[in-house]
Protein backbone atom coordinates (compact mmCIF):
# COMPACT_ATOMS: atom_id res chain seq x y z
CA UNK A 1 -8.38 -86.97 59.84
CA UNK A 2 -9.80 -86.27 56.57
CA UNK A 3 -13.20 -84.63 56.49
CA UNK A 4 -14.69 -86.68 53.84
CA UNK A 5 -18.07 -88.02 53.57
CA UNK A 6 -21.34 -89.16 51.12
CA UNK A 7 -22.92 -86.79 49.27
CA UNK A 8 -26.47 -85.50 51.19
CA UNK A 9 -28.95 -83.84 49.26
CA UNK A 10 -27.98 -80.13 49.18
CA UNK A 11 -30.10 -76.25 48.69
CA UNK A 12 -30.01 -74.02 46.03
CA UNK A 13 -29.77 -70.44 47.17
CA UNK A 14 -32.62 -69.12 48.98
CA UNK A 15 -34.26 -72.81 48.25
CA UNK A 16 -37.44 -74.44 50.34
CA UNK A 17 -37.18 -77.39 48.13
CA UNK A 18 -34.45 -79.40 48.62
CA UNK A 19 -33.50 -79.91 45.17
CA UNK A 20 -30.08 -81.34 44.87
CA UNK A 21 -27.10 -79.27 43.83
CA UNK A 22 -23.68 -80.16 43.07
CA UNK A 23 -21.91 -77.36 45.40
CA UNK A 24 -22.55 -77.12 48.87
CA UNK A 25 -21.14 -74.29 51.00
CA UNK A 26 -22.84 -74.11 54.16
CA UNK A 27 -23.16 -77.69 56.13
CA UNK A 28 -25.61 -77.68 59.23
CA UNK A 29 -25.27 -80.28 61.24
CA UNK A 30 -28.12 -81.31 64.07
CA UNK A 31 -27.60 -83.64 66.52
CA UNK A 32 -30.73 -85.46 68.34
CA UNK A 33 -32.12 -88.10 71.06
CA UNK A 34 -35.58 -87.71 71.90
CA UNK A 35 -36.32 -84.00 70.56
CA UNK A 36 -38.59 -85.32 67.60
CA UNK A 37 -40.97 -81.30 68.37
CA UNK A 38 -37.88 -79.57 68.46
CA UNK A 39 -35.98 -80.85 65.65
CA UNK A 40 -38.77 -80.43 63.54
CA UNK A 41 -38.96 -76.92 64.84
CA UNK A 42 -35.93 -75.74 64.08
CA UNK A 43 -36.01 -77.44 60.59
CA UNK A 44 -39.21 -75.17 59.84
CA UNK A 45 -36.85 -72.24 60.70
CA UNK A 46 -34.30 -73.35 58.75
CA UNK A 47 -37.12 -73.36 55.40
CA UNK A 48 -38.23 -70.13 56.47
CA UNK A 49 -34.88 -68.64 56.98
CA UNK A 50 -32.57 -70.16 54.46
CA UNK A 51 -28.85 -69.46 53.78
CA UNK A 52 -28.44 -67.28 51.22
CA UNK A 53 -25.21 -69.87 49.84
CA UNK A 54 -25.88 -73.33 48.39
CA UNK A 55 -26.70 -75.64 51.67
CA UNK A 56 -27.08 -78.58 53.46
CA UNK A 57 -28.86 -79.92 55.96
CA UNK A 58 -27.60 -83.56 58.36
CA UNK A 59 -29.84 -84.68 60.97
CA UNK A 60 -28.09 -87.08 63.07
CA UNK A 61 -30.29 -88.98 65.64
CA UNK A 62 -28.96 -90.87 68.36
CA UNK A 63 -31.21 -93.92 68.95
CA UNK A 64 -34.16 -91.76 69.77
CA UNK A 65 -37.31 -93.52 70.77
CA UNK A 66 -40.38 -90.87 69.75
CA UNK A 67 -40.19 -91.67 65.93
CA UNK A 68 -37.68 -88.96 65.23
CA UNK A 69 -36.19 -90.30 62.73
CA UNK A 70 -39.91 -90.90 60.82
CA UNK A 71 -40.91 -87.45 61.63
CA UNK A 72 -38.02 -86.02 59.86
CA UNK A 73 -37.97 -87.89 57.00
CA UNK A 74 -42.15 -87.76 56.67
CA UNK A 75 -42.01 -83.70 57.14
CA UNK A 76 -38.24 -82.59 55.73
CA UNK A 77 -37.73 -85.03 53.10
CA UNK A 78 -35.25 -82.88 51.88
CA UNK A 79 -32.95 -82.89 55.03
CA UNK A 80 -30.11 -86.08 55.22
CA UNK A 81 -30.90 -88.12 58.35
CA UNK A 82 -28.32 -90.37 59.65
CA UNK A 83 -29.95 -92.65 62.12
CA UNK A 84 -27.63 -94.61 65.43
CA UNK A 85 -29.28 -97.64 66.69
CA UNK A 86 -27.52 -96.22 70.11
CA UNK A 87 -26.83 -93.24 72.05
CA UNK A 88 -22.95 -92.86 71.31
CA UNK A 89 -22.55 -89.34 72.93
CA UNK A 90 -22.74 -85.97 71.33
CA UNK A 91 -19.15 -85.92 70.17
CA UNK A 92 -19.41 -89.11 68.57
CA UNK A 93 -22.47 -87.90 66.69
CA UNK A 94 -20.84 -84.47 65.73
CA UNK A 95 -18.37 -86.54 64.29
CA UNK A 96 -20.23 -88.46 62.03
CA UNK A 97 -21.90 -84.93 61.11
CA UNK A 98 -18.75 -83.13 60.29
CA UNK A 99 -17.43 -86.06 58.62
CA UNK A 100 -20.26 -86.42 56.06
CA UNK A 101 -20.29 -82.89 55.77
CA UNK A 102 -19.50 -81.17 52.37
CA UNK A 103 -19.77 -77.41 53.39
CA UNK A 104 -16.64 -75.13 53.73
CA UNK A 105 -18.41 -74.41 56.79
CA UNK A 106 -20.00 -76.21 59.29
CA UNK A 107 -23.12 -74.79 61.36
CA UNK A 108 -23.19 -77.31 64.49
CA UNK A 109 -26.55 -76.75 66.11
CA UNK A 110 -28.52 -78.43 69.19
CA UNK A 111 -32.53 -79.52 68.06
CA UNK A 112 -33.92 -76.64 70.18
CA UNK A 113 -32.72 -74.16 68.57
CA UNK A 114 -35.01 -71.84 66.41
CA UNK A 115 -33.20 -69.61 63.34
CA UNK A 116 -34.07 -66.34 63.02
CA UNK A 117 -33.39 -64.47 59.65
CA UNK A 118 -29.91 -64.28 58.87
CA UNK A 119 -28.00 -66.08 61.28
CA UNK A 120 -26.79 -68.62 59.65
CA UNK A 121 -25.51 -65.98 56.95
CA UNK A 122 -24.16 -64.04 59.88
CA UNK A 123 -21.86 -66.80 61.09
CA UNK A 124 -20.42 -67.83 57.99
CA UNK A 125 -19.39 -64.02 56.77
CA UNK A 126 -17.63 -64.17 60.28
CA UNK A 127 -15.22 -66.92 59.18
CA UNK A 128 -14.95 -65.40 55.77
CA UNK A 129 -13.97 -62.06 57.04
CA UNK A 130 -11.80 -63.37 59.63
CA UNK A 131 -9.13 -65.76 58.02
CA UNK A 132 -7.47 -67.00 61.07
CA UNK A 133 -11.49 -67.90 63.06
CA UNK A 134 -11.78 -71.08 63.71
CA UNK A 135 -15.18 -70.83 65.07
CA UNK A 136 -17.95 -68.32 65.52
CA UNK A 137 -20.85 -68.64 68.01
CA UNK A 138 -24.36 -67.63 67.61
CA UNK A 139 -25.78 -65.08 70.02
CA UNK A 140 -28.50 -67.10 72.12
CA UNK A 141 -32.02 -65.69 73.27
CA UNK A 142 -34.43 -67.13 75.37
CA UNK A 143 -37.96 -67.71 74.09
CA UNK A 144 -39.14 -64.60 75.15
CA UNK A 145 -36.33 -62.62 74.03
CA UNK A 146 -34.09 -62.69 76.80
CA UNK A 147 -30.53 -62.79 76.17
CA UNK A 148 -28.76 -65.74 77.24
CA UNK A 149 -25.36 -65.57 78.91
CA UNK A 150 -23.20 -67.46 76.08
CA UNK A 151 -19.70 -66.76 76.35
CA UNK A 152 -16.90 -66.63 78.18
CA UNK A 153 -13.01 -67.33 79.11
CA UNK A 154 -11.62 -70.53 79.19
CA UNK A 155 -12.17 -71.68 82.49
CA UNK A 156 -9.58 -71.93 85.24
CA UNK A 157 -10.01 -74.93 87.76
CA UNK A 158 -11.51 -72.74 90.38
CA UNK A 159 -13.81 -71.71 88.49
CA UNK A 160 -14.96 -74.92 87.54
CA UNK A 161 -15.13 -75.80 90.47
CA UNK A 162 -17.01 -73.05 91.81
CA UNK A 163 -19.32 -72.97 88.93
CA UNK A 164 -20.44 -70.03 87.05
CA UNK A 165 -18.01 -66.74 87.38
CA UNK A 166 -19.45 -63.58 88.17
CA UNK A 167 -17.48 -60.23 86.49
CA UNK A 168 -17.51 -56.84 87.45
CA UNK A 169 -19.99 -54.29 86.12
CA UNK A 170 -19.32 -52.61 83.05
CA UNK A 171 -18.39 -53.68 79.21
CA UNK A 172 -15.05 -55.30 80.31
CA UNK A 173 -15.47 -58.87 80.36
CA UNK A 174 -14.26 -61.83 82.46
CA UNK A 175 -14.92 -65.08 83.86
CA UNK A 176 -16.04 -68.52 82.54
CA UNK A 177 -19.19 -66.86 81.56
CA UNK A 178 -19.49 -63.54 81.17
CA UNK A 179 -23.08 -62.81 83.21
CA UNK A 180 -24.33 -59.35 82.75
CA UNK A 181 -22.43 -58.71 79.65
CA UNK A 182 -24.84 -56.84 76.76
CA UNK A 183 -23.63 -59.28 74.02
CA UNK A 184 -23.86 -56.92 71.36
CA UNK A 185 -20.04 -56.99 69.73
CA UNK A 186 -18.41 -58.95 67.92
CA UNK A 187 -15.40 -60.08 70.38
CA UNK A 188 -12.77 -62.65 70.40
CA UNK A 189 -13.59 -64.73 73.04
CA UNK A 190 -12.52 -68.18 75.08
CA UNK A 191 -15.29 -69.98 74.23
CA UNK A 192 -19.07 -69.97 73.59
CA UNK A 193 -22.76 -71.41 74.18
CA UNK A 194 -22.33 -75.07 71.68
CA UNK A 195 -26.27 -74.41 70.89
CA UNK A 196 -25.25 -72.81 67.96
CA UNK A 197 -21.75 -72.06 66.24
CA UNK A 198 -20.12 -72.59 62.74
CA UNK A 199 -16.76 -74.32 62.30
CA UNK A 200 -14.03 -73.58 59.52
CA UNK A 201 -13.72 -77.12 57.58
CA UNK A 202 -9.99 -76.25 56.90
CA UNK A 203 -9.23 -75.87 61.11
CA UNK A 204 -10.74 -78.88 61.55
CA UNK A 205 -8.90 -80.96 59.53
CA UNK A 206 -5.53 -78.95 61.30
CA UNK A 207 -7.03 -79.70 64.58
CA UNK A 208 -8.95 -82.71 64.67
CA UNK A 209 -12.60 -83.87 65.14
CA UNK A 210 -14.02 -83.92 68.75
CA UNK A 211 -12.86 -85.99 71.28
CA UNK A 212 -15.04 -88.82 72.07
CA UNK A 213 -13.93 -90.02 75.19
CA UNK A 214 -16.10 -87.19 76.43
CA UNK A 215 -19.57 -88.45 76.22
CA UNK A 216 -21.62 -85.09 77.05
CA UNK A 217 -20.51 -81.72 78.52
CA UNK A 218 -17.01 -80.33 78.18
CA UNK A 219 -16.33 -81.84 74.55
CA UNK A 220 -16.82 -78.01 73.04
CA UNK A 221 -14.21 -76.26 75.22
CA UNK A 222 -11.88 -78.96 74.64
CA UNK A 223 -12.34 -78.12 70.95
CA UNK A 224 -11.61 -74.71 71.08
CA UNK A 225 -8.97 -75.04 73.63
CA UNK A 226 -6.96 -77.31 71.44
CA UNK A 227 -7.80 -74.78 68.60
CA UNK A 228 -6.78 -71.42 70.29
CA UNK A 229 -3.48 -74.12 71.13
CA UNK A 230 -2.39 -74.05 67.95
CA UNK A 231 -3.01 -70.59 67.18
CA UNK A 232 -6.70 -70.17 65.79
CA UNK A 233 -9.37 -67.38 66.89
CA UNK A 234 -12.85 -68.12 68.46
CA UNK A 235 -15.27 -65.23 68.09
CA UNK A 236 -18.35 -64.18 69.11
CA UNK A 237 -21.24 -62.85 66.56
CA UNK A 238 -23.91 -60.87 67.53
CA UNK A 239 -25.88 -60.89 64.47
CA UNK A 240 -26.16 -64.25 64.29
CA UNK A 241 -29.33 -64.55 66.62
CA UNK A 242 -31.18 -67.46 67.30
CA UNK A 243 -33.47 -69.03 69.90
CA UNK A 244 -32.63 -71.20 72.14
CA UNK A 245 -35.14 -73.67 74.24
CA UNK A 246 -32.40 -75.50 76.30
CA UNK A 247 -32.79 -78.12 77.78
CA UNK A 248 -34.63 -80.60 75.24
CA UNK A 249 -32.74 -83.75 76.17
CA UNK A 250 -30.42 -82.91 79.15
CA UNK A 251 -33.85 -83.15 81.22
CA UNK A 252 -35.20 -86.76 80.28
CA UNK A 253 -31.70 -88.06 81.89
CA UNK A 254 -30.30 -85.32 84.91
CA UNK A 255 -28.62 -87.98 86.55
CA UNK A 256 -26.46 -88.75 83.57
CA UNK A 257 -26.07 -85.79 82.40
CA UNK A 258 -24.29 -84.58 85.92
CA UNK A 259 -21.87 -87.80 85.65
CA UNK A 260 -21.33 -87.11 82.03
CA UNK A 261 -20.72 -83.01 82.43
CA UNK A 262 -18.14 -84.43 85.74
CA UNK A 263 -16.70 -86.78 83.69
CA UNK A 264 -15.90 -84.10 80.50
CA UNK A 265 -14.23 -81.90 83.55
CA UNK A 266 -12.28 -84.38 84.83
CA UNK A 267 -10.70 -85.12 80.97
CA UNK A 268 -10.50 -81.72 80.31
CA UNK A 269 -8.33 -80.49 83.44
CA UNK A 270 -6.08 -84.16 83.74
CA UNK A 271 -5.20 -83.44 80.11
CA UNK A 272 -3.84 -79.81 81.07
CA UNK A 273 -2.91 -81.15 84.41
CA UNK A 274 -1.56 -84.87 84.22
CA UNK A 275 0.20 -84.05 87.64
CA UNK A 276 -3.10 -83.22 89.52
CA UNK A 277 -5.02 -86.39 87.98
CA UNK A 278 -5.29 -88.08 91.29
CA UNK A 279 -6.57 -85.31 93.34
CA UNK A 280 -9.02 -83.88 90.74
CA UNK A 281 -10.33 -87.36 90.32
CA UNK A 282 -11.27 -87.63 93.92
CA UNK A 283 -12.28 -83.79 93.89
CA UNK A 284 -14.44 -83.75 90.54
CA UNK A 285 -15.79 -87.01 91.98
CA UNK A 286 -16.98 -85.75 95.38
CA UNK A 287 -18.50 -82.47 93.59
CA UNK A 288 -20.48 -85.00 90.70
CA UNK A 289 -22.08 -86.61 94.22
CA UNK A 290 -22.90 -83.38 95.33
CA UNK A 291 -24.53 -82.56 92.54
CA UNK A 292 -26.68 -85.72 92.24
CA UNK A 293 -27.79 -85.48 95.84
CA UNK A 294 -29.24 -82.26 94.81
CA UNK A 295 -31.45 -84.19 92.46
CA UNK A 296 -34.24 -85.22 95.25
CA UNK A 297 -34.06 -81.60 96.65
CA UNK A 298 -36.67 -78.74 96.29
CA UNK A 299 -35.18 -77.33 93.51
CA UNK A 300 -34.27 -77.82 89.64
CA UNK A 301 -30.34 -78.76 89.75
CA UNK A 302 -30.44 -78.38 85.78
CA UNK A 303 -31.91 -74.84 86.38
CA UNK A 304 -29.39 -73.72 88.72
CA UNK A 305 -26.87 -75.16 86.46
CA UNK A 306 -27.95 -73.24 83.76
């Protein structure tokens, strides 16, 4: 599918002020329901810490119902915001982002996210350097400073199953999220935190937009499984830091986001494993009702989850 789209407002180089520009190099696309604090957060950090190339900035909201949509366009005029009377999903919404999209590369970024100098720069010289990256992921902090565990292997069935892999001590790596690991080098990897990553525009017209069937969870490592498929790189950069809340939507709707993250397994695995679709239908399903019994217990499910 070709990634065409209208023409959004773009940045000259370095610019606060939105003024329009005929070249665009760097797309970031935002994607939000209900985060009107955050979005407008991490649109401030975007101002304050601008790309050095010619940008762009698409806000796509997805039926939110706390006047995002007014907030953005009172307080970032100069960001394109391309308003759903519904919730269709997060890949659905990506889509429209990416297709719209005139940048060579695309940032895709969650609302809570908070850009700290030169990340955005940091991602794209990534893909530049590395001709054959498909993607490169942003190296996630907590508010505090904390590093976040954000990458990993692509996952095996067990250990989706089983949830979050531990790895052995020391710098070598493994698991479907690498937990203790410094994240300080740049490193091919299986795939990454979806808070924050850019996307080569050329790979994505080779491998397709995201799959839509899955509605929230899952849709990212189906991208870059299908990518590293047909012979692209996924990489990990360290200097691309930025700050990540978590959390923002996923908790105004647990129950739906278990079903949806259970459902994205489910397609993931039956379309690597058309044989098995049966069994992991009835086993995905039993671990989904698991899960949402956990939701009256003594404890945050979406914390332990994360």
């Amino acid at each position: 599918m070709a990634l065409r789209g209208a023409h959004p407002r773009g940045h000259r180089r370095g610019s606060r002020s939105g003024v329009t520009t005929e070249r665009v190099d760097i797309s970031i696309v935002i994607v939000t329901w209900n985060s009107r604090q955050a979005v407008l957060d991490c649109l401030s950090s975007l101002t304050a810490c601008p790309p050095t190339l010619p940008w762009e900035t698409i806000v796509v909201d997805n039926g939110s119902r706390d006047q995002t949509v007014e907030a953005v366009e009172r307080d970032h005029a100069w960001a394109r915001v391309i308003p759903n009377a519904t919730n269709r999903g997060l890949p659905a919404a990506n889509n429209q982002g990416l297709i719209a999209a005139r940048g060579s590369y695309v940032v895709v970024s969650n609302p809570d996210v908070v850009y700290r100098p030169g990340a955005v720069d940091a991602l794209c010289s990534l893909l530049d350097r590395r001709p054959r990256a498909a993607f490169a992921f942003a190296r996630l902090v907590d508010p505090d400073g904390a590093v976040q565990t954000c990458v990993g292997d692509l996952p095996t069935l067990a250990q989706a199953m089983g949830g979050r892999a531990r790895r052995a001590p020391g710098r070598t790596a493994s698991g479907f999220w690498w937990h203790g690991w410094p994240h300080d080098r740049e490193v091919q990897i299986g795939h990454g935190g979806e808070s924050c990553y850019a996307v080569r525009r050329d790979a994505v017209a080779e491998i397709g937009l995201q799959d839509e069937r899955f509605r929230l969870d899952w849709e990212g490592i189906d991208w870059v499984a299908r990518a590293r498929d047909m012979g692209w790189e996924v990489w990990f950069c360290p200097d691309a830091e930025v700050i990540h809340a978590g959390g923002v939507s996923i908790r105004q709707a647990r129950a739906r986001w278990i079903v949806w993250s259970h459902r994205g397994m489910y397609l993931y695995f039956a379309r690597r494993r058309p044989a098995l679709r049966p069994v992991l239908a009835a086993t995905i399903a039993a671990r989904a009702t698991a899960k949402l019994a956990l939701l009256v217990a003594p404890f945050d499910v979406y914390e332990r989850a994360h």
